[in-house]
Protein backbone atom coordinates (compact mmCIF):
# COMPACT_ATOMS: atom_id res chain seq x y z
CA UNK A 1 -18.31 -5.09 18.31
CA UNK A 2 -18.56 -8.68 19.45
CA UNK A 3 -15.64 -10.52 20.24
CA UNK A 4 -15.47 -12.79 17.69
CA UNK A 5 -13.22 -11.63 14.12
CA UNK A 6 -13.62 -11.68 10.92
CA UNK A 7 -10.67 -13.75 10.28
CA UNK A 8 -10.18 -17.86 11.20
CA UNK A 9 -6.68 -17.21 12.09
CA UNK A 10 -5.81 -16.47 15.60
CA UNK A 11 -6.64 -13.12 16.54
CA UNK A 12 -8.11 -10.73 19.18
CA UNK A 13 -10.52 -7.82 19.19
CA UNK A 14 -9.45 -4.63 20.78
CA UNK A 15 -12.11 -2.48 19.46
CA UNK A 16 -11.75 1.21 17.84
CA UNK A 17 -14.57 3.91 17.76
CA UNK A 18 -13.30 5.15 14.63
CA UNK A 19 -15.20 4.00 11.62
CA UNK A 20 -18.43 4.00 9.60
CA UNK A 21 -20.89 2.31 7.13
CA UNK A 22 -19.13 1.79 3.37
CA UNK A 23 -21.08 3.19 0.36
CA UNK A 24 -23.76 1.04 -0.37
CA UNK A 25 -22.83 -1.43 -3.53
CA UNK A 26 -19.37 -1.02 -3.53
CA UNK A 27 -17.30 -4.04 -3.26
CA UNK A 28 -14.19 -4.85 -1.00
CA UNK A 29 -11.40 -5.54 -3.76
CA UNK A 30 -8.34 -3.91 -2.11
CA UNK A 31 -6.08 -4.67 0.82
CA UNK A 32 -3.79 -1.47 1.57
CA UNK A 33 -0.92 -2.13 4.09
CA UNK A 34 0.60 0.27 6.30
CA UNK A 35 2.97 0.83 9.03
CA UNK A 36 2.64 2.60 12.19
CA UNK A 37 5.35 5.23 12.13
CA UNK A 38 5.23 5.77 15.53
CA UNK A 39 7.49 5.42 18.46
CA UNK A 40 6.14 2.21 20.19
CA UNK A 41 3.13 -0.16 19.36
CA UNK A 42 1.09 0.99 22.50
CA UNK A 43 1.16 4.81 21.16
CA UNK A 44 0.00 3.44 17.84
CA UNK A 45 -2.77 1.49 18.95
CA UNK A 46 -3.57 3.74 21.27
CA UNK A 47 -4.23 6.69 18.53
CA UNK A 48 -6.02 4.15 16.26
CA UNK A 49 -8.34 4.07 19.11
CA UNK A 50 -8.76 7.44 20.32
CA UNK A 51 -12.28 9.62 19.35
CA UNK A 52 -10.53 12.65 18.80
CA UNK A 53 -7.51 10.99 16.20
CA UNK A 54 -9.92 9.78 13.63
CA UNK A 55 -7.79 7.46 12.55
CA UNK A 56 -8.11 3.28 12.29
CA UNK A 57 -7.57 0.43 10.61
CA UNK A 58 -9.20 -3.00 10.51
CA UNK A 59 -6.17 -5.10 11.90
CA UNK A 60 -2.66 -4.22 13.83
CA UNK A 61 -0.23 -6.40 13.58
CA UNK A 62 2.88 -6.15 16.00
CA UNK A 63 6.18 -7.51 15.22
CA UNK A 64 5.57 -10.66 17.61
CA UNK A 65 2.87 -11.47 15.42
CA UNK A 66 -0.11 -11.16 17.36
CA UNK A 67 -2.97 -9.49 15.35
CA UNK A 68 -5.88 -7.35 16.86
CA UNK A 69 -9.22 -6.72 14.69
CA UNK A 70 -10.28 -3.01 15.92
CA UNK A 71 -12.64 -2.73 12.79
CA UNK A 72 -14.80 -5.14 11.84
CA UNK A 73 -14.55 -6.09 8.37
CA UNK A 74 -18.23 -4.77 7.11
CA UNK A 75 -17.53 -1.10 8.64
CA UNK A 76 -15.38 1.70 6.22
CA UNK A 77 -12.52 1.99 9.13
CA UNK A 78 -10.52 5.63 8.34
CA UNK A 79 -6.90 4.52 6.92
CA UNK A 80 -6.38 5.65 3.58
CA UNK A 81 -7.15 9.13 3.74
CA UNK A 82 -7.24 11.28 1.02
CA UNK A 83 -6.17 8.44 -1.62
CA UNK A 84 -6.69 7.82 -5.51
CA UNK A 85 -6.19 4.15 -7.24
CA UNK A 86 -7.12 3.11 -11.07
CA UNK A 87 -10.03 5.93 -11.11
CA UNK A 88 -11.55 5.78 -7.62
CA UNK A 89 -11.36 8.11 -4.74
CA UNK A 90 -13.04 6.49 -1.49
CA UNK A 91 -10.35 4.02 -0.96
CA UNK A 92 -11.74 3.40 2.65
CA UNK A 93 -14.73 2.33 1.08
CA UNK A 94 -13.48 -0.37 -0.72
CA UNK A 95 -10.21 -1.96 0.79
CA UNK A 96 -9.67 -3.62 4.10
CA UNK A 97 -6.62 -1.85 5.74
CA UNK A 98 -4.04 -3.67 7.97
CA UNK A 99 -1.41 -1.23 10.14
CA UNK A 100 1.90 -3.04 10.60
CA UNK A 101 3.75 -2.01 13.79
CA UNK A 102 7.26 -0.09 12.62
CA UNK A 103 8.53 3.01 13.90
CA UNK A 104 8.68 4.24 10.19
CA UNK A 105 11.30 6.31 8.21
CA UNK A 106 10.65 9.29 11.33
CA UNK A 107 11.79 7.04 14.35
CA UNK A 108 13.76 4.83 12.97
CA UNK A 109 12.45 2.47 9.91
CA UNK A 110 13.71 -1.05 10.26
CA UNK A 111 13.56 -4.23 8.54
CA UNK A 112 10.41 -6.08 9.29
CA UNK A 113 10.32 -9.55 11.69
CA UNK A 114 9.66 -12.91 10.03
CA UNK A 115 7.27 -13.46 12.79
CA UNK A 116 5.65 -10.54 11.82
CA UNK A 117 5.46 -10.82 7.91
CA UNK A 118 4.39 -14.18 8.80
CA UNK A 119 1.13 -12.70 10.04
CA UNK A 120 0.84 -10.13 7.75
CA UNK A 121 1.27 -12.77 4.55
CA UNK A 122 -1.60 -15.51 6.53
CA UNK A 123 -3.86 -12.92 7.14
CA UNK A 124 -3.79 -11.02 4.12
CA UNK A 125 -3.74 -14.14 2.35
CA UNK A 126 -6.94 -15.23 4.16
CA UNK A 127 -9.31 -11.42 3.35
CA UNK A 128 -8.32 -11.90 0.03
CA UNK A 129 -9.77 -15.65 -0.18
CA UNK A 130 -13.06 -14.61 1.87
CA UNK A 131 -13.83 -11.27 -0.29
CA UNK A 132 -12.17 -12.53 -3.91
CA UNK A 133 -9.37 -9.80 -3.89
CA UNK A 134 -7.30 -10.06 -6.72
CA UNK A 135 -2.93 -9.94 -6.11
CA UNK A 136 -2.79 -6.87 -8.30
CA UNK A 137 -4.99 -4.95 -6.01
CA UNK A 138 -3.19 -5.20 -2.69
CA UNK A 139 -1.00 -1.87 -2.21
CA UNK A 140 1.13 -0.14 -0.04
CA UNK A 141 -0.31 3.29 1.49
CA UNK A 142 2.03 4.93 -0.89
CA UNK A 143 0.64 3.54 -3.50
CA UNK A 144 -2.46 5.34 -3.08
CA UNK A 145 -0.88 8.61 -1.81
CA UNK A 146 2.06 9.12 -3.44
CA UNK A 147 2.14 13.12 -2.16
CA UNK A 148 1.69 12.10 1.77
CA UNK A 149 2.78 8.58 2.42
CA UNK A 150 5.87 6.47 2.70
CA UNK A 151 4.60 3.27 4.23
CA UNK A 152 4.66 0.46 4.04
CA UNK A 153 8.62 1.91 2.38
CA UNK A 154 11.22 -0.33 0.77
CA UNK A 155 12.06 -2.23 3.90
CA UNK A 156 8.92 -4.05 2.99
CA UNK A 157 9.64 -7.76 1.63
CA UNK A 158 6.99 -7.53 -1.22
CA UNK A 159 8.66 -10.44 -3.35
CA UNK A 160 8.18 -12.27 -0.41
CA UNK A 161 4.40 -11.68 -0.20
CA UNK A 162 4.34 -12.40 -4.14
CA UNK A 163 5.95 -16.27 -3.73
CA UNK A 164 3.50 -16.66 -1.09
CA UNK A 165 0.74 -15.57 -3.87
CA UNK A 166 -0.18 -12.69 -2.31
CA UNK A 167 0.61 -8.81 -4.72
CA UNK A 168 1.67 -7.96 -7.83
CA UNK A 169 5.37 -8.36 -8.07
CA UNK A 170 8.18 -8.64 -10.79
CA UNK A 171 11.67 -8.91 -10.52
CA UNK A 172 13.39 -5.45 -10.61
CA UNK A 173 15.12 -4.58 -14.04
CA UNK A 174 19.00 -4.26 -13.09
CA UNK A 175 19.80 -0.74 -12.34
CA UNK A 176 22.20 0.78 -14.77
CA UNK A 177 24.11 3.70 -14.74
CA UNK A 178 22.59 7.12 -16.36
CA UNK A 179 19.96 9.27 -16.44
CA UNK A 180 17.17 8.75 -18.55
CA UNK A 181 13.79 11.41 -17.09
CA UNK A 182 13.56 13.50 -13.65
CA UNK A 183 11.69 16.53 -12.93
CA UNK A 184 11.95 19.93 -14.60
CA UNK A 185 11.92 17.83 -18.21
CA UNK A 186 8.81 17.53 -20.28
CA UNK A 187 7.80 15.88 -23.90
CA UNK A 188 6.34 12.87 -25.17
CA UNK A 189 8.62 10.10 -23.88
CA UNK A 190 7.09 12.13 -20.52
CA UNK A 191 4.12 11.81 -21.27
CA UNK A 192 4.52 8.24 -21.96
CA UNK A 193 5.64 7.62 -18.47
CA UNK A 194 2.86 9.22 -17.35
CA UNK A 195 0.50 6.94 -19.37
CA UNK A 196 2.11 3.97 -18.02
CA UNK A 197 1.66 5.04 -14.58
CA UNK A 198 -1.81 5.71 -14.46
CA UNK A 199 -2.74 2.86 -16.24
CA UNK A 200 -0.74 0.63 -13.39
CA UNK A 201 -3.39 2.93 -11.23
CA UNK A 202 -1.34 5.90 -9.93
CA UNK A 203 -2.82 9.17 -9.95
CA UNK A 204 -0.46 11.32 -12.00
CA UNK A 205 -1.45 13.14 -14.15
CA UNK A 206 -1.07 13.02 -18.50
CA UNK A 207 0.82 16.19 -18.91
CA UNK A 208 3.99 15.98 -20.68
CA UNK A 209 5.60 17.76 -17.83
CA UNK A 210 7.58 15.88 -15.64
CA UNK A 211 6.61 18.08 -12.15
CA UNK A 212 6.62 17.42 -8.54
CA UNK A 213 3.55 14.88 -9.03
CA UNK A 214 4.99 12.63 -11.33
CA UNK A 215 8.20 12.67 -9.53
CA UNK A 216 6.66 11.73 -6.07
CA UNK A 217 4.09 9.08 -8.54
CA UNK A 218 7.67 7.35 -9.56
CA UNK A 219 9.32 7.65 -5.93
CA UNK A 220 6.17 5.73 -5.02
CA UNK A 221 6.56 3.02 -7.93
CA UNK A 222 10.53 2.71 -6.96
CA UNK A 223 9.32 1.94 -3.38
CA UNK A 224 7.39 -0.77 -4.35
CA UNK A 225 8.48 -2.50 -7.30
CA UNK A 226 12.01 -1.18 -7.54
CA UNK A 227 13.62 -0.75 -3.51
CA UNK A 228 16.90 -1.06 -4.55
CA UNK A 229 17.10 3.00 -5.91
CA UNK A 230 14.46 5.18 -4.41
CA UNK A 231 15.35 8.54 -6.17
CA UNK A 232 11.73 10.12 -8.53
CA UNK A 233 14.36 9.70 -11.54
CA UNK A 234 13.07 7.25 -14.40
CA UNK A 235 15.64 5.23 -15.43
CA UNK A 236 16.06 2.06 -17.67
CA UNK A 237 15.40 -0.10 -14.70
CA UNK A 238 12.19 1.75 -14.04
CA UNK A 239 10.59 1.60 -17.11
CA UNK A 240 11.56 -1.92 -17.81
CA UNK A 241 9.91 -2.40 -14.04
CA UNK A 242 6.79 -0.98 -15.13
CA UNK A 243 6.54 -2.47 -18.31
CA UNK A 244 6.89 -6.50 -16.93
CA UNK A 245 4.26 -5.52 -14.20
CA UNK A 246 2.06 -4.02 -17.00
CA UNK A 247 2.43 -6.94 -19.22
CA UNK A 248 1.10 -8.64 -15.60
CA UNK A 249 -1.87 -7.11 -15.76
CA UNK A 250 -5.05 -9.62 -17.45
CA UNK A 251 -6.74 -6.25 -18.04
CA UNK A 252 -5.61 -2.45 -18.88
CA UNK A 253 -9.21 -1.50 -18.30
């Protein structure tokens, strides 16, 4: 890797082993955002580094605000995993993944630094300019794996990104009192939940039954677009969530 980056901002190259070519033909149209969740930075970067952890990501940022390139941009660096958005399965291939150092909901999940958003927000700002990445199409981790991930998690200021042009964002429906769906229930205002979801681009499956994948699918959602109540239950506030950001959308295809 040579030591110049990808991106004009200030940055510095601390290179990782861990990565490969993308699939041929396949454009870069996602940014997915993540946090550490480990105990300190250095034992982060350190396994987004190591051989042996097969992990990486293209950029670290720590909560001063200094960012590190360990990927360069044209290389498929290993941070989504096994992952599913809007139809496709080889997230890596496609997105550009940025870690952002927290401890996460396992050591200790705090709020994130302004310094740090700061850099998040100009340099996700700036591989969305360079590769045409639409707002809609820059996700948290969870987003893509509902069943395995937490991160970037509720702490993260997403409305902030949005006035700053950067995600998909509405504001939250009020949250009301009530139930309206949660798991063990099944029929068709199920299934129309279900519908909604994976047309936003979640992979949950069209069954009518509202089971452990569709609950962790919502959780996800909630984390995102509705922080304030993080329970898998769909309530008013939900739906009405999902709806606006639908209506968002210039294309359901």
């Amino acid at each position: 890797m040579t030591v110049a980056t990808d991106t004009g901002l200030k940055a510095r190259v601390h290179p990782s082993p861990n990565h490969g070519p993308r699939i041929t033909g396949v454009p870069v149209d996602m940014v997915i955002l993540h946090y550490t969740g480990m105990e300190t930075a250095e034992a982060a970067l350190s396994r987004l580094c190591n051989p042996e952890a097969e992990v990486s990501a293209h950029y670290f940022v720590d909560e001063d605000g200094s960012i590190l390139q360990c990927v360069p941009e044209s290389r498929r660096a290993w941070h989504a995993g096994r992952s599913f958005w809007k139809g496709r399965n080889d997230i890596n291939s496609r997105s550009i993944g940025i870690e952002i150092v927290n401890p996460g909901h396992e050591y200790g999940y705090r709020a994130f630094p302004d310094r740090q958003i700061e850099a998040v927000m100009a340099l996700t700002k700036d591989i969305c300019h360079r590769h045409g990445i639409q707002p809609w199409m820059v996700l948290g981790h969870s987003d893509i794996a509902p069943g395995r991930k937490e991160d970037p998690g509720e702490l993260f200021p997403w409305e902030r990104l949005a006035k700053a042009g950067i995600g998909l964002y509405v504001q939250p429906f009020p949250i009301g009192s009530g139930l309206f769906m949660q798991a063990g229930e099944s029929g068709q205002p199920v299934e129309a939940v279900q519908s909604m979801l994976a047309l936003f681009g979640y992979d949950v499956g069209i069954s009518g039954e509202f089971d452990e994948k569709t609950r962790l699918c919502v959780k996800a959602f909630q984390r995102h677009f509705r922080p304030g109540k993080v329970d898998g239950v769909v309530d008013q506030s939900t739906i009405e969530t999902l709806h606006a950001l639908l209506r968002k959308l210039p294309s359901l295809t």
